[in-house]
C-alpha atoms as a PDB file:
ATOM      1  CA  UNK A   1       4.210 -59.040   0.299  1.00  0.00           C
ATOM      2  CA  UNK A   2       3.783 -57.391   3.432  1.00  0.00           C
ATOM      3  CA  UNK A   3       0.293 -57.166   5.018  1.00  0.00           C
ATOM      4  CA  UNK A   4      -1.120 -55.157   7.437  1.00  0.00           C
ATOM      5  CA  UNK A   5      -4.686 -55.373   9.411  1.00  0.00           C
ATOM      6  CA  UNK A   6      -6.585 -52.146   9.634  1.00  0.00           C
ATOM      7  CA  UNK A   7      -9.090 -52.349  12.496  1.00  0.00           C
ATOM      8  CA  UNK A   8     -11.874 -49.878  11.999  1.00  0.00           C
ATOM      9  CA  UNK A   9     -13.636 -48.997   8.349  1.00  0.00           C
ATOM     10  CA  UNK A  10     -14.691 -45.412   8.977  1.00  0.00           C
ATOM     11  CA  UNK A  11     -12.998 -42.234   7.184  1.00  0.00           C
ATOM     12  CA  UNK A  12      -9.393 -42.828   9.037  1.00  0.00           C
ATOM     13  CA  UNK A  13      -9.447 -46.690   8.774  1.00  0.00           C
ATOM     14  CA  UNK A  14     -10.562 -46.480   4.653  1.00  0.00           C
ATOM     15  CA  UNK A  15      -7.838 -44.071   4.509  1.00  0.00           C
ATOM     16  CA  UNK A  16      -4.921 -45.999   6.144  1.00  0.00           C
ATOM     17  CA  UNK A  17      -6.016 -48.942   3.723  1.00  0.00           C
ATOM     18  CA  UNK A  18      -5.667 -46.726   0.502  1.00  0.00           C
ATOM     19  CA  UNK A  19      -2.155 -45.342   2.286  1.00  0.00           C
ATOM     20  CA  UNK A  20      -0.770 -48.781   2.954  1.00  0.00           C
ATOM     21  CA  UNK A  21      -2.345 -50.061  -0.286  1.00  0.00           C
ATOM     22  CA  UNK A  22      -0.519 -47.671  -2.973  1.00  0.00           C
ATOM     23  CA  UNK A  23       2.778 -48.393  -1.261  1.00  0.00           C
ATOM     24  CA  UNK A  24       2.170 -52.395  -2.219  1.00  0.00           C
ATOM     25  CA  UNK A  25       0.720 -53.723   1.050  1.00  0.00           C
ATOM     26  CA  UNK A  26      -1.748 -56.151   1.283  1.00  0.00           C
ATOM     27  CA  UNK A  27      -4.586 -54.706   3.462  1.00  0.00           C
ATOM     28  CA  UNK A  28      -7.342 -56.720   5.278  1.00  0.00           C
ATOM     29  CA  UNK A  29      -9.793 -54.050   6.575  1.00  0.00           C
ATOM     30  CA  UNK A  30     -12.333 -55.202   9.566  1.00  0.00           C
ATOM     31  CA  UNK A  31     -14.903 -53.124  11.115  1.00  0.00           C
ATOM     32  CA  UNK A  32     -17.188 -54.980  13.973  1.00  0.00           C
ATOM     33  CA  UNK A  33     -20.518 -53.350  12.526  1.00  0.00           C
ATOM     34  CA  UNK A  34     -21.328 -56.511   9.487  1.00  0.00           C
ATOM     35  CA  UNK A  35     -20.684 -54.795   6.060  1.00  0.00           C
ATOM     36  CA  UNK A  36     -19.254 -51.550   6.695  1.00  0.00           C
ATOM     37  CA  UNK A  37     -15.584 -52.859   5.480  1.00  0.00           C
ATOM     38  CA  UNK A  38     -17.660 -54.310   2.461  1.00  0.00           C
ATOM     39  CA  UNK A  39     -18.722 -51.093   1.451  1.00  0.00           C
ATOM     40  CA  UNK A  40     -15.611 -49.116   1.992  1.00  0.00           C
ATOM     41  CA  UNK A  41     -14.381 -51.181  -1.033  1.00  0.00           C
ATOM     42  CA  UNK A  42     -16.253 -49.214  -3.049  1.00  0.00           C
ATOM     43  CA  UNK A  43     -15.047 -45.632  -2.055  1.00  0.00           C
ATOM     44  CA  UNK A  44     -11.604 -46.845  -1.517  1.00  0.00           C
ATOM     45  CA  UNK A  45     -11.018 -47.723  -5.350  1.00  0.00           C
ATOM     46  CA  UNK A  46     -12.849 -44.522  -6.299  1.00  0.00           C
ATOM     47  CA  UNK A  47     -10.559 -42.382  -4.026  1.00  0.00           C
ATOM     48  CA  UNK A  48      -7.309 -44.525  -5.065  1.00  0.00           C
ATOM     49  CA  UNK A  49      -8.638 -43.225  -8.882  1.00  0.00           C
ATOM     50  CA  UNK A  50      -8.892 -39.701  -7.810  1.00  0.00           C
ATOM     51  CA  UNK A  51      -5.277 -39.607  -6.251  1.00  0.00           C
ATOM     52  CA  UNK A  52      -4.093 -41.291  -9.635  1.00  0.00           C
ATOM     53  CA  UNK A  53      -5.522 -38.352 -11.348  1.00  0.00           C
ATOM     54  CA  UNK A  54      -3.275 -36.311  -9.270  1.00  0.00           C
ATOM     55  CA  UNK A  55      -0.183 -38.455  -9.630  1.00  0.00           C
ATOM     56  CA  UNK A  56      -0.530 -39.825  -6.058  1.00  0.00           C
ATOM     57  CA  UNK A  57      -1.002 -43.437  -6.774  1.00  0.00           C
ATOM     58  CA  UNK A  58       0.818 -45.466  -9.519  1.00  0.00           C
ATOM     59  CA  UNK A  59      -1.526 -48.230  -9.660  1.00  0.00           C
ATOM     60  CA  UNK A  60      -5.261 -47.805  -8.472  1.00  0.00           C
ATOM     61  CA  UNK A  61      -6.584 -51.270  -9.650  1.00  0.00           C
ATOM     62  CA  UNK A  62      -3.796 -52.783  -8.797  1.00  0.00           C
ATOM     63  CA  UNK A  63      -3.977 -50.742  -5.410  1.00  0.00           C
ATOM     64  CA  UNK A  64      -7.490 -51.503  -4.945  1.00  0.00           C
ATOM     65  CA  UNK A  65      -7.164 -55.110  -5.554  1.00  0.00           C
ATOM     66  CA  UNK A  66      -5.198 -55.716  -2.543  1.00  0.00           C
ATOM     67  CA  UNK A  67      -7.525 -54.296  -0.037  1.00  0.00           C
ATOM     68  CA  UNK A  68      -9.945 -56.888   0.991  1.00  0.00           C
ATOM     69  CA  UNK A  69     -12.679 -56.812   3.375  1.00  0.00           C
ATOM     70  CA  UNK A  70     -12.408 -59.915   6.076  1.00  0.00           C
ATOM     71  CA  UNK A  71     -15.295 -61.016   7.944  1.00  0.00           C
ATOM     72  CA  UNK A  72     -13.898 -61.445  11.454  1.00  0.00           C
ATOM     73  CA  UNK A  73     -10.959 -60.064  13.308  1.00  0.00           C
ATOM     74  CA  UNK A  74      -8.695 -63.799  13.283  1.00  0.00           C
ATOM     75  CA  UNK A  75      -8.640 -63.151   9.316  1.00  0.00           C
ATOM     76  CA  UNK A  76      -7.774 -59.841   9.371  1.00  0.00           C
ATOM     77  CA  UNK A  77      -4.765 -60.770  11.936  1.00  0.00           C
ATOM     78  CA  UNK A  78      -3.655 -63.315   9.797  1.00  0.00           C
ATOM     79  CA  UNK A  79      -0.505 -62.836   8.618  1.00  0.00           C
ATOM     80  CA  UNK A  80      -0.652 -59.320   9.297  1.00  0.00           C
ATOM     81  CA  UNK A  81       2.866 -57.818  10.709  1.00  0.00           C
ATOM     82  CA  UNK A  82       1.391 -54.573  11.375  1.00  0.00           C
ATOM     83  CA  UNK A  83      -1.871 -53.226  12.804  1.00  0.00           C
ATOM     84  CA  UNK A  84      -3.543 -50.110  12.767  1.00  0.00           C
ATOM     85  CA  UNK A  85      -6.220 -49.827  15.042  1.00  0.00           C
ATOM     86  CA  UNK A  86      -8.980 -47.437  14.105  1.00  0.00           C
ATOM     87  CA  UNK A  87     -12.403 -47.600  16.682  1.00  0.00           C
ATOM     88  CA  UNK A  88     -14.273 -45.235  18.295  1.00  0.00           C
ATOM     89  CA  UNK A  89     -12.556 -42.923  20.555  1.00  0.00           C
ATOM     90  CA  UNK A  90     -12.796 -44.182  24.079  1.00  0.00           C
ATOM     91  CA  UNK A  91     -10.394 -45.445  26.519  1.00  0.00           C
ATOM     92  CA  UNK A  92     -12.887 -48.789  26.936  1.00  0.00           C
ATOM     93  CA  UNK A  93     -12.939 -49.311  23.217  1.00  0.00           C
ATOM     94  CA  UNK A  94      -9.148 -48.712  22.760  1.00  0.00           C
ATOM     95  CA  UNK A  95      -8.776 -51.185  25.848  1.00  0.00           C
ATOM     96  CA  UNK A  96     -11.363 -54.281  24.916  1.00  0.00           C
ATOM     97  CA  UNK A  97      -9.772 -53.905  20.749  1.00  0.00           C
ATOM     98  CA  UNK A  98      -5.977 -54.123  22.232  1.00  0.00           C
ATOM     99  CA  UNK A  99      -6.388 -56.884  24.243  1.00  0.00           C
ATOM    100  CA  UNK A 100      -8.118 -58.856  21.354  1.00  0.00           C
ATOM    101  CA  UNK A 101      -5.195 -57.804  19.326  1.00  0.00           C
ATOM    102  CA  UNK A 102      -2.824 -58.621  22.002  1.00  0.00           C
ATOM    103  CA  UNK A 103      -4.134 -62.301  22.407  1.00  0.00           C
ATOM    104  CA  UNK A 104      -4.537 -62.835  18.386  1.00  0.00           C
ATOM    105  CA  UNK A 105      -2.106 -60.937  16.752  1.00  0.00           C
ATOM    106  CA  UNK A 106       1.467 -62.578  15.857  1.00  0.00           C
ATOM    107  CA  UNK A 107       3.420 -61.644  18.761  1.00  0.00           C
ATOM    108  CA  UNK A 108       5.951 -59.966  16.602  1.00  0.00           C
ATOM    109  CA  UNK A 109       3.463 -57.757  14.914  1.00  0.00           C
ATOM    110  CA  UNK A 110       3.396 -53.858  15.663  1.00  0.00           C
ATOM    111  CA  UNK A 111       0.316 -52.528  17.470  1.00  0.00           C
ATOM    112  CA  UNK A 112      -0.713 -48.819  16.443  1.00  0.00           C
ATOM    113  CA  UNK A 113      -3.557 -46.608  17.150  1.00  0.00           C
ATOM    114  CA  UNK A 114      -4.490 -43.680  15.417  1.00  0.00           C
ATOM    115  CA  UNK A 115      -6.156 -42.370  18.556  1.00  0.00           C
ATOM    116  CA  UNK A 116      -6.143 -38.155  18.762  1.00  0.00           C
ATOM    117  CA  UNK A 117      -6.456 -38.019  22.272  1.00  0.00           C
ATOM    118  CA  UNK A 118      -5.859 -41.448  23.673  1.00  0.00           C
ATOM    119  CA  UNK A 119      -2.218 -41.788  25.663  1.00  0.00           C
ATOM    120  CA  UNK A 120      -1.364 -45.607  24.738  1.00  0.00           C
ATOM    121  CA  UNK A 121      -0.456 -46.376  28.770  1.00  0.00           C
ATOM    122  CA  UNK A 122      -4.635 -46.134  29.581  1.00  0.00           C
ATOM    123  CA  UNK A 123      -5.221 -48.904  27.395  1.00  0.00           C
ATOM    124  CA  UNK A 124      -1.920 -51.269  27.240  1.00  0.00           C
ATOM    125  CA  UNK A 125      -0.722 -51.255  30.618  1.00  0.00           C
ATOM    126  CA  UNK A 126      -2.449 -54.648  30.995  1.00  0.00           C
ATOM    127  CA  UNK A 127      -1.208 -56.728  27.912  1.00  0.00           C
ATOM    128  CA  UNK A 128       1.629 -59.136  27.858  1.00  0.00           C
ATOM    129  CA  UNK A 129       2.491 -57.621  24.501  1.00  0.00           C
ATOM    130  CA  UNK A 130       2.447 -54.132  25.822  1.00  0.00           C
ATOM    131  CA  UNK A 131       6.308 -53.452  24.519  1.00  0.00           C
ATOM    132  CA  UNK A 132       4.580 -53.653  20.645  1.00  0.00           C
ATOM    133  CA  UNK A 133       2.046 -50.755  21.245  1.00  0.00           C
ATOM    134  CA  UNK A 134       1.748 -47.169  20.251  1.00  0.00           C
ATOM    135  CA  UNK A 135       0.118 -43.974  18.998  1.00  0.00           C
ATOM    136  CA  UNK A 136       0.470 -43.374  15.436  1.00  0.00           C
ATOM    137  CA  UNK A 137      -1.936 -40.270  14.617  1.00  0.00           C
ATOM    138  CA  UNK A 138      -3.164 -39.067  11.588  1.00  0.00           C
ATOM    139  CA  UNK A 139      -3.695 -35.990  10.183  1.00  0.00           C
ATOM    140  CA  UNK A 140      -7.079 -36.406   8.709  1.00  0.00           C
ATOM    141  CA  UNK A 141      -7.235 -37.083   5.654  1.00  0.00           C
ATOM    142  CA  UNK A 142      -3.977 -39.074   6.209  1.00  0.00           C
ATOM    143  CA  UNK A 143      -4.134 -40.063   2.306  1.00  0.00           C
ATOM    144  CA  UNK A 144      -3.464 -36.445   1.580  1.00  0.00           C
ATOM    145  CA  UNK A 145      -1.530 -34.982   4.708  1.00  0.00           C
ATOM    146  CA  UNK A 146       1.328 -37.215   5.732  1.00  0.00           C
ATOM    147  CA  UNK A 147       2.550 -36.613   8.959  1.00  0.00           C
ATOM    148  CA  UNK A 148       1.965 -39.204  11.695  1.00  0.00           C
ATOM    149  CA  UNK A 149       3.102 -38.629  15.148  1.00  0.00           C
ATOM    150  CA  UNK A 150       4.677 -41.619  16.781  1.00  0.00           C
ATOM    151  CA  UNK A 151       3.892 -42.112  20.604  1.00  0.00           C
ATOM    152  CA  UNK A 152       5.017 -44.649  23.209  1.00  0.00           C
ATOM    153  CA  UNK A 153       3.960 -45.570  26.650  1.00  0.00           C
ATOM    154  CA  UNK A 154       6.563 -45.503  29.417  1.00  0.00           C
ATOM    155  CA  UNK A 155       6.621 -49.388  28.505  1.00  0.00           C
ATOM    156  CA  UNK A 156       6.960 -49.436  24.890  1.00  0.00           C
ATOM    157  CA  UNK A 157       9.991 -50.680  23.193  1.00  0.00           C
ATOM    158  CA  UNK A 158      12.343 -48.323  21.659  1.00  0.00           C
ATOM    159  CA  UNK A 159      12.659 -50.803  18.862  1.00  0.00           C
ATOM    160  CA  UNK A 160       8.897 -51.091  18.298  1.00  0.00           C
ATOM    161  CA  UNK A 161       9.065 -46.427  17.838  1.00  0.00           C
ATOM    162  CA  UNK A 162      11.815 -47.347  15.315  1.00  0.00           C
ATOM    163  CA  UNK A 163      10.098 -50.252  13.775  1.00  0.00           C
ATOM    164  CA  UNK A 164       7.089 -48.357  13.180  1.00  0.00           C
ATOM    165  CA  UNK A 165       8.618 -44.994  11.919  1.00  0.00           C
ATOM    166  CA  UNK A 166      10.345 -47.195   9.141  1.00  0.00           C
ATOM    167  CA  UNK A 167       7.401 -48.455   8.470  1.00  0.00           C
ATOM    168  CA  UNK A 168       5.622 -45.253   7.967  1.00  0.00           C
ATOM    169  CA  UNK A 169       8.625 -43.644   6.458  1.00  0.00           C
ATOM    170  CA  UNK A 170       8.818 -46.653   3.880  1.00  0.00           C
ATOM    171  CA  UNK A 171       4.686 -46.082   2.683  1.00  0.00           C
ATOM    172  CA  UNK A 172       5.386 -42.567   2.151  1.00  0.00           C
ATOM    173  CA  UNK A 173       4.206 -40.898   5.591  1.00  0.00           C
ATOM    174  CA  UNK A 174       5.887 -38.562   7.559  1.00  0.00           C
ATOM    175  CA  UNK A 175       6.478 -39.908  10.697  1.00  0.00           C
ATOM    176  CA  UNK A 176       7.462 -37.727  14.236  1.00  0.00           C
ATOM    177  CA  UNK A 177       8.631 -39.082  17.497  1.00  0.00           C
ATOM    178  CA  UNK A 178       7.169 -37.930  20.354  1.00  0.00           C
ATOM    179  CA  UNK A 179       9.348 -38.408  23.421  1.00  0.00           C
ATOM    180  CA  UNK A 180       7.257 -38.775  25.959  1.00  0.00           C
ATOM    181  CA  UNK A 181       3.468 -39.240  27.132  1.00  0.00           C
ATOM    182  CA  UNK A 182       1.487 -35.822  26.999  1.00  0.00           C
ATOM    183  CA  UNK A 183      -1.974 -34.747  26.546  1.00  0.00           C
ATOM    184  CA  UNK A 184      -2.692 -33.847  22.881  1.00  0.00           C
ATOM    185  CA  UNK A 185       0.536 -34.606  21.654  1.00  0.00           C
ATOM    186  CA  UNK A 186       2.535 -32.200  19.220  1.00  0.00           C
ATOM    187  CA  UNK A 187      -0.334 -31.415  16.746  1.00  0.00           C
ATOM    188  CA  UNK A 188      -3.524 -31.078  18.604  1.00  0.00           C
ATOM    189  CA  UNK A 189      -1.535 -28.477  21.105  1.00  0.00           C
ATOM    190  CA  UNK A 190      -0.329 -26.390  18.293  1.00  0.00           C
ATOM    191  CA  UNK A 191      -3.374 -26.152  16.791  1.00  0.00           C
ATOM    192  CA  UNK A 192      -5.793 -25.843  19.549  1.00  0.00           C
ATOM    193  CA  UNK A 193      -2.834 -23.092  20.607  1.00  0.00           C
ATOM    194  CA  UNK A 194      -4.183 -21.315  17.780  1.00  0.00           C
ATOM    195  CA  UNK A 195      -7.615 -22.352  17.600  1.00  0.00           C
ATOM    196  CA  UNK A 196      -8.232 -20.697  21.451  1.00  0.00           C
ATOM    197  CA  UNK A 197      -6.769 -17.370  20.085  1.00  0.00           C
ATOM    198  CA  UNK A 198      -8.915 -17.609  16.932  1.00  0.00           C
ATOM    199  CA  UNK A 199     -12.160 -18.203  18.966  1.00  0.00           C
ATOM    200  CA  UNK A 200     -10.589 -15.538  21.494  1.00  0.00           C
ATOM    201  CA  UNK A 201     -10.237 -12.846  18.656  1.00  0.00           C
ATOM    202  CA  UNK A 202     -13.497 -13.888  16.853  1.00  0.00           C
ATOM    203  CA  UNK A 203     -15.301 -13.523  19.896  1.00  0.00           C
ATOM    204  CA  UNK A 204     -14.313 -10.410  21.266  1.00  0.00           C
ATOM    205  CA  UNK A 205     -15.265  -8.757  17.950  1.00  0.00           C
ATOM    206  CA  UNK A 206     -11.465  -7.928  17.134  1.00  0.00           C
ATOM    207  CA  UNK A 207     -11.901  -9.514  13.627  1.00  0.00           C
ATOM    208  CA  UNK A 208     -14.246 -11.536  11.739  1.00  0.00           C
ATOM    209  CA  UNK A 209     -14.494 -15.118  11.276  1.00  0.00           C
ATOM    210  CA  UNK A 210     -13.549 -14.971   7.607  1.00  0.00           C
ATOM    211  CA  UNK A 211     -11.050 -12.567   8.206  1.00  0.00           C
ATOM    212  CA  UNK A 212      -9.468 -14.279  10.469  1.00  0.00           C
ATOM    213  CA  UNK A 213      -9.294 -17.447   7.951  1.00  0.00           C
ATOM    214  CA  UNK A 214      -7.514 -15.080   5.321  1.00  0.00           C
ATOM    215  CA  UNK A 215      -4.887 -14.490   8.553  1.00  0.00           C
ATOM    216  CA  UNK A 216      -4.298 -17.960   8.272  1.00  0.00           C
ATOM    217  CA  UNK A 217      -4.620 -19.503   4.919  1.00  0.00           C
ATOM    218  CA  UNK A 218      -3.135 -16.171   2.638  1.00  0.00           C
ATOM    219  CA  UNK A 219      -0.984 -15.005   5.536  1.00  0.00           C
ATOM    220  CA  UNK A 220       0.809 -17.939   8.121  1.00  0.00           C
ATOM    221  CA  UNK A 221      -0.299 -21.124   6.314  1.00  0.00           C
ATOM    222  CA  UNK A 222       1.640 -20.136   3.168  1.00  0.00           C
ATOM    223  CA  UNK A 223       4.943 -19.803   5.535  1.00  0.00           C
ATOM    224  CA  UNK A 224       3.807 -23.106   7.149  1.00  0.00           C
ATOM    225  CA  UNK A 225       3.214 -25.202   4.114  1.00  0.00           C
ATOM    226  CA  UNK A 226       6.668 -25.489   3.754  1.00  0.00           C
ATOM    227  CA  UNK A 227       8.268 -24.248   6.794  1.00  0.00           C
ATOM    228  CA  UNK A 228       8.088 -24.752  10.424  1.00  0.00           C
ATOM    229  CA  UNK A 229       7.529 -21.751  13.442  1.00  0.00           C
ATOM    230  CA  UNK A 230      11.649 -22.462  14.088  1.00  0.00           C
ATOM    231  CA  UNK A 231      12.693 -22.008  10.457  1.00  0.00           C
ATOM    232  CA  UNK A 232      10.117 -18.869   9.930  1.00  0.00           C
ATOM    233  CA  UNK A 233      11.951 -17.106  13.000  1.00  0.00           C
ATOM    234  CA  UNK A 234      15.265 -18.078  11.772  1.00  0.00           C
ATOM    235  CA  UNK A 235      14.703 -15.966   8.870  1.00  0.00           C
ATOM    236  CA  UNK A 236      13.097 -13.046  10.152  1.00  0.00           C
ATOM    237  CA  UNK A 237      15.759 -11.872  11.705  1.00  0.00           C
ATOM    238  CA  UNK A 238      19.151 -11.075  10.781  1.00  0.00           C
ATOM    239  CA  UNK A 239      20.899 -12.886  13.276  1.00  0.00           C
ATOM    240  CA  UNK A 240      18.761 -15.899  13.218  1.00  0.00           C
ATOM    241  CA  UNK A 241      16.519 -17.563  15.883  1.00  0.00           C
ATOM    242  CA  UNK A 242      18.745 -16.210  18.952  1.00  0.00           C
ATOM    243  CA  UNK A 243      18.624 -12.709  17.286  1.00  0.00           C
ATOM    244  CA  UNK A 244      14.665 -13.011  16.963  1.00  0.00           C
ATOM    245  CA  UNK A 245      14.085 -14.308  20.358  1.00  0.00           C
ATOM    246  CA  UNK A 246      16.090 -10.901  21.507  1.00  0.00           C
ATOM    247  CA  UNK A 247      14.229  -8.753  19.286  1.00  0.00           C
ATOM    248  CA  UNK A 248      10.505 -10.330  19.971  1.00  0.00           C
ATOM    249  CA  UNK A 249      10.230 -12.117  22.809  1.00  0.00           C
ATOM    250  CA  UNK A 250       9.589  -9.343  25.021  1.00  0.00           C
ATOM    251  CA  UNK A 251       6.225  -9.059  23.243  1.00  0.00           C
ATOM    252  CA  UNK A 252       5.267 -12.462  23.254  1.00  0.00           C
ATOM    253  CA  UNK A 253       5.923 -12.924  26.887  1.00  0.00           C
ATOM    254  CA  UNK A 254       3.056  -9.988  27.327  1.00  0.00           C
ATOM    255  CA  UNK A 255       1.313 -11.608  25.551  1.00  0.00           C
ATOM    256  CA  UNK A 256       1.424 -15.359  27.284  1.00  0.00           C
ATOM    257  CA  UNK A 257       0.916 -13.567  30.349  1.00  0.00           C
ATOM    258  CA  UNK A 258      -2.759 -13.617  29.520  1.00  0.00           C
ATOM    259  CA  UNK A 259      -3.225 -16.530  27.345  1.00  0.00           C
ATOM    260  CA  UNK A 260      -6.720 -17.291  25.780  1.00  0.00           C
ATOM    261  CA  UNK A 261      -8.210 -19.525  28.227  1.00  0.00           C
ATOM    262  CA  UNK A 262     -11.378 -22.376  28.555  1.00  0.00           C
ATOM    263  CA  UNK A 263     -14.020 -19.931  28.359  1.00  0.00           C
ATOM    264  CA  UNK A 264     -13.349 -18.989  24.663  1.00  0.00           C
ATOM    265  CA  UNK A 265     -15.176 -22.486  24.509  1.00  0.00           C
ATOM    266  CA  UNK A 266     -18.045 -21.420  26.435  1.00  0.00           C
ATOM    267  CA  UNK A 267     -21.528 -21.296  25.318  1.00  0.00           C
ATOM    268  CA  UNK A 268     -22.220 -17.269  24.956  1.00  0.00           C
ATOM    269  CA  UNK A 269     -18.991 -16.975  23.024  1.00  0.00           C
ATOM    270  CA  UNK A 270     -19.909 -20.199  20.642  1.00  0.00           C
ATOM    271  CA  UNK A 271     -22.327 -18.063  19.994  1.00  0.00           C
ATOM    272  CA  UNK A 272     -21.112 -14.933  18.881  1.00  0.00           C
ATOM    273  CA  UNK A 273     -18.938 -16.941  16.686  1.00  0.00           C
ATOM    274  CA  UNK A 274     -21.650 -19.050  14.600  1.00  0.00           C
ATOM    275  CA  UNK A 275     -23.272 -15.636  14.071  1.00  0.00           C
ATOM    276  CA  UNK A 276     -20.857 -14.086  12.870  1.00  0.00           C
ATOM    277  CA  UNK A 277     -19.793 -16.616  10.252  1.00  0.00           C
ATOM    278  CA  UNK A 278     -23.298 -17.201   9.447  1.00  0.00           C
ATOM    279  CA  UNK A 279     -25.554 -20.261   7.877  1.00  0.00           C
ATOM    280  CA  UNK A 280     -24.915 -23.618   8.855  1.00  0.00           C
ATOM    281  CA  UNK A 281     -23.992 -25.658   5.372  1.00  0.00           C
ATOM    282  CA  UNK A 282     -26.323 -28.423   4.901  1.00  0.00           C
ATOM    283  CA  UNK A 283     -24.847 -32.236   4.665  1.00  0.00           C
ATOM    284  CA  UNK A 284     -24.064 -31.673   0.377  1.00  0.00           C
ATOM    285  CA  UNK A 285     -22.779 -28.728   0.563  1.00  0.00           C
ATOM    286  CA  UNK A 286     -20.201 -30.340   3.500  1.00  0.00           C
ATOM    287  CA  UNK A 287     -19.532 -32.964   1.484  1.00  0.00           C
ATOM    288  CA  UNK A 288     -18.755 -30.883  -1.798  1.00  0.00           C
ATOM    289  CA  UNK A 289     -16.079 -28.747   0.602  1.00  0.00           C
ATOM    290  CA  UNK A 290     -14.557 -31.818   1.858  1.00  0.00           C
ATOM    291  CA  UNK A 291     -14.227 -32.991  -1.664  1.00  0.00           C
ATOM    292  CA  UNK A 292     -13.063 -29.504  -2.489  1.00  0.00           C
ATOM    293  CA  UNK A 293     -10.561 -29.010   0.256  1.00  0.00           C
ATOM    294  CA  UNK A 294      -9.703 -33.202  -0.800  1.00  0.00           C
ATOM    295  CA  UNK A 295      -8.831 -31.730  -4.091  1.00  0.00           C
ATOM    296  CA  UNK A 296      -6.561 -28.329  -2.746  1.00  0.00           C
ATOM    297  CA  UNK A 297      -4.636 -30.794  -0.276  1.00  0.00           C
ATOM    298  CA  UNK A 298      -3.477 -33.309  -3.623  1.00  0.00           C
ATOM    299  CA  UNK A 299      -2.865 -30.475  -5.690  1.00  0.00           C
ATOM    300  CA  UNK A 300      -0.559 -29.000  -2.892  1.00  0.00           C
ATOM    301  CA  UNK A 301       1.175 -32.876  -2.448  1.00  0.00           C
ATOM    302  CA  UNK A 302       1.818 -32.642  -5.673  1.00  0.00           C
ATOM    303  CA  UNK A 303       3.605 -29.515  -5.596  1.00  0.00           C
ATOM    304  CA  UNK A 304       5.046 -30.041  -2.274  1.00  0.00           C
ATOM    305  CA  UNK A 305       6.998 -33.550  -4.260  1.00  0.00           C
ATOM    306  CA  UNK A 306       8.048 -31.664  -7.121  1.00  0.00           C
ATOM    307  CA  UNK A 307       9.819 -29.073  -4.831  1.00  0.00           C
ATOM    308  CA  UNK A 308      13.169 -29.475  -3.100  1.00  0.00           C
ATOM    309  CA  UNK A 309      13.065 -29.435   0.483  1.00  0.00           C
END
């Protein structure tokens, strides 16, 4: 049985373990801070339940049963022909947990990170074993949204990209390559694309909050559930994406020529935007959306399996 070591027992870490678990790997979970991978026992078998109850894990025992909490990092290594490195987000943590991995790890065993932000060359360019490490981010919660983005340093191997997209492919992920180094790789620039626009819009008093949401889930997510922005222009014009682009463009280059810029981030216009969506949710009533919103992403797995591609 293969085995992996997940580094890290907060939300993306328990995650990866239930991921990696359900597809028949033994997990050893760590976490530095004493009995935090203890307790994320406990919510891992209940979530491995719920995604049973949506057809999303075969076996939740059985799942459950081989994630094990380890009490230092050499146990969790053990063995372990994978890693996937969950700490806090800093280039200093990322750098003192990859050189422990580095020196303990089997030298054959793949190094990943699920940093958002983190390029891999700030924090491997030291390591013997630098060729084995990578980016592998999440979508959060990666249990429920699949895609993992894949990115090298100028110094990893080609074979270690492959290795891991296998991997990832093979535990029911869906794994992208990004080519090369660049800040925020593929996801976070898309969406924080659209998230400067929204705050942009918002803030300016061009639309509300809300109704800017409906935009987006009852409008452009329904499209992008199931299609990317290349296949949606493909079809909206007759002539495909070349007939689009001369149709269209000339209206999106007006409107790149003023993009939304840093200071939809600004104080004043935070502002204006928490007013006019309103009352703060206390801590139960976040929890009780993320279990909601937990609940709308495995019902739309579900239906996304069931559907030909």
């Amino acid at each position: 049985m293969a085995k992996v070591a997940v580094i890290g027992a907060g939300l993306i870490g328990r995650a990866w373990a239930m991921v990696f678990a359900r597809a028949g790997w033994e997990v050893a979970l760590y976490d530095a801070v004493a009995g935090v991978a203890d307790a994320g026992l406990t919510s891992i078998a209940q979530e491995l339940r719920a995604l049973a109850e949506h057809g999303l894990a075969d076996d939740p025992a059985g799942a459950a049963a081989r994630v094990r909490a380890t009490p230092d990092i050499a146990a969790a290594l053990d063995g372990a022909s994978f890693v996937q490195e969950n700490v806090p987000e800093t280039v200093e943590a990322k750098r003192a947990i990859f050189a422990e991995l580095d020196q303990r790890g089997a030298s054959d065993a793949i190094l990943a990170s699920s940093t958002s932000a983190i390029v891999a060359s700030l924090f491997t360019e030291e390591l013997a074993g630098r060729h084995r490490c990578l980016v592998a981010h999440p979508v959060n919660p990666p249990h429920l949204v699949p895609l993992v983005e894949l990115v090298g340093s100028p110094w990893t191997a080609r074979e270690t990209i492959e290795r891991a997209k296998m991997v990832y492919l093979a535990i029911g992920q869906v794994p992208i390559v990004v080519r090369r180094e660049i800040e925020g790789f593929v996801l976070n620039r898309l969406q924080g694309a659209l998230l400067a626009e929204a705050f942009r819009l918002v803030g300016d008093g061009v639309v509300s909050p809300q109704d800017l949401d409906k935009t987006v889930k009852d409008g452009l997510g329904l499209r992008w559930s199931f299609m990317g922005p290349f296949e949606t222009i493909e079809l909206n014009a007759p002539g495909g994406i070349a007939d689009y682009c001369a149709r269209y463009t000339g209206f999106y280059r007006h409107l790149q020529a003023a993009p939304a810029g840093p200071e939809v981030y600004g104080e004043s216009n935070v502002a204006r935007i928490l007013a006019a969506w309103g009352d703060a949710p206390g801590s139960e009533q976040l929890a009780a959306r993320t279990r909601w919103r937990d609940q709308r992403l495995a019902a739309l797995r579900v239906h996304k399996k069931t559907q030909a591609t």
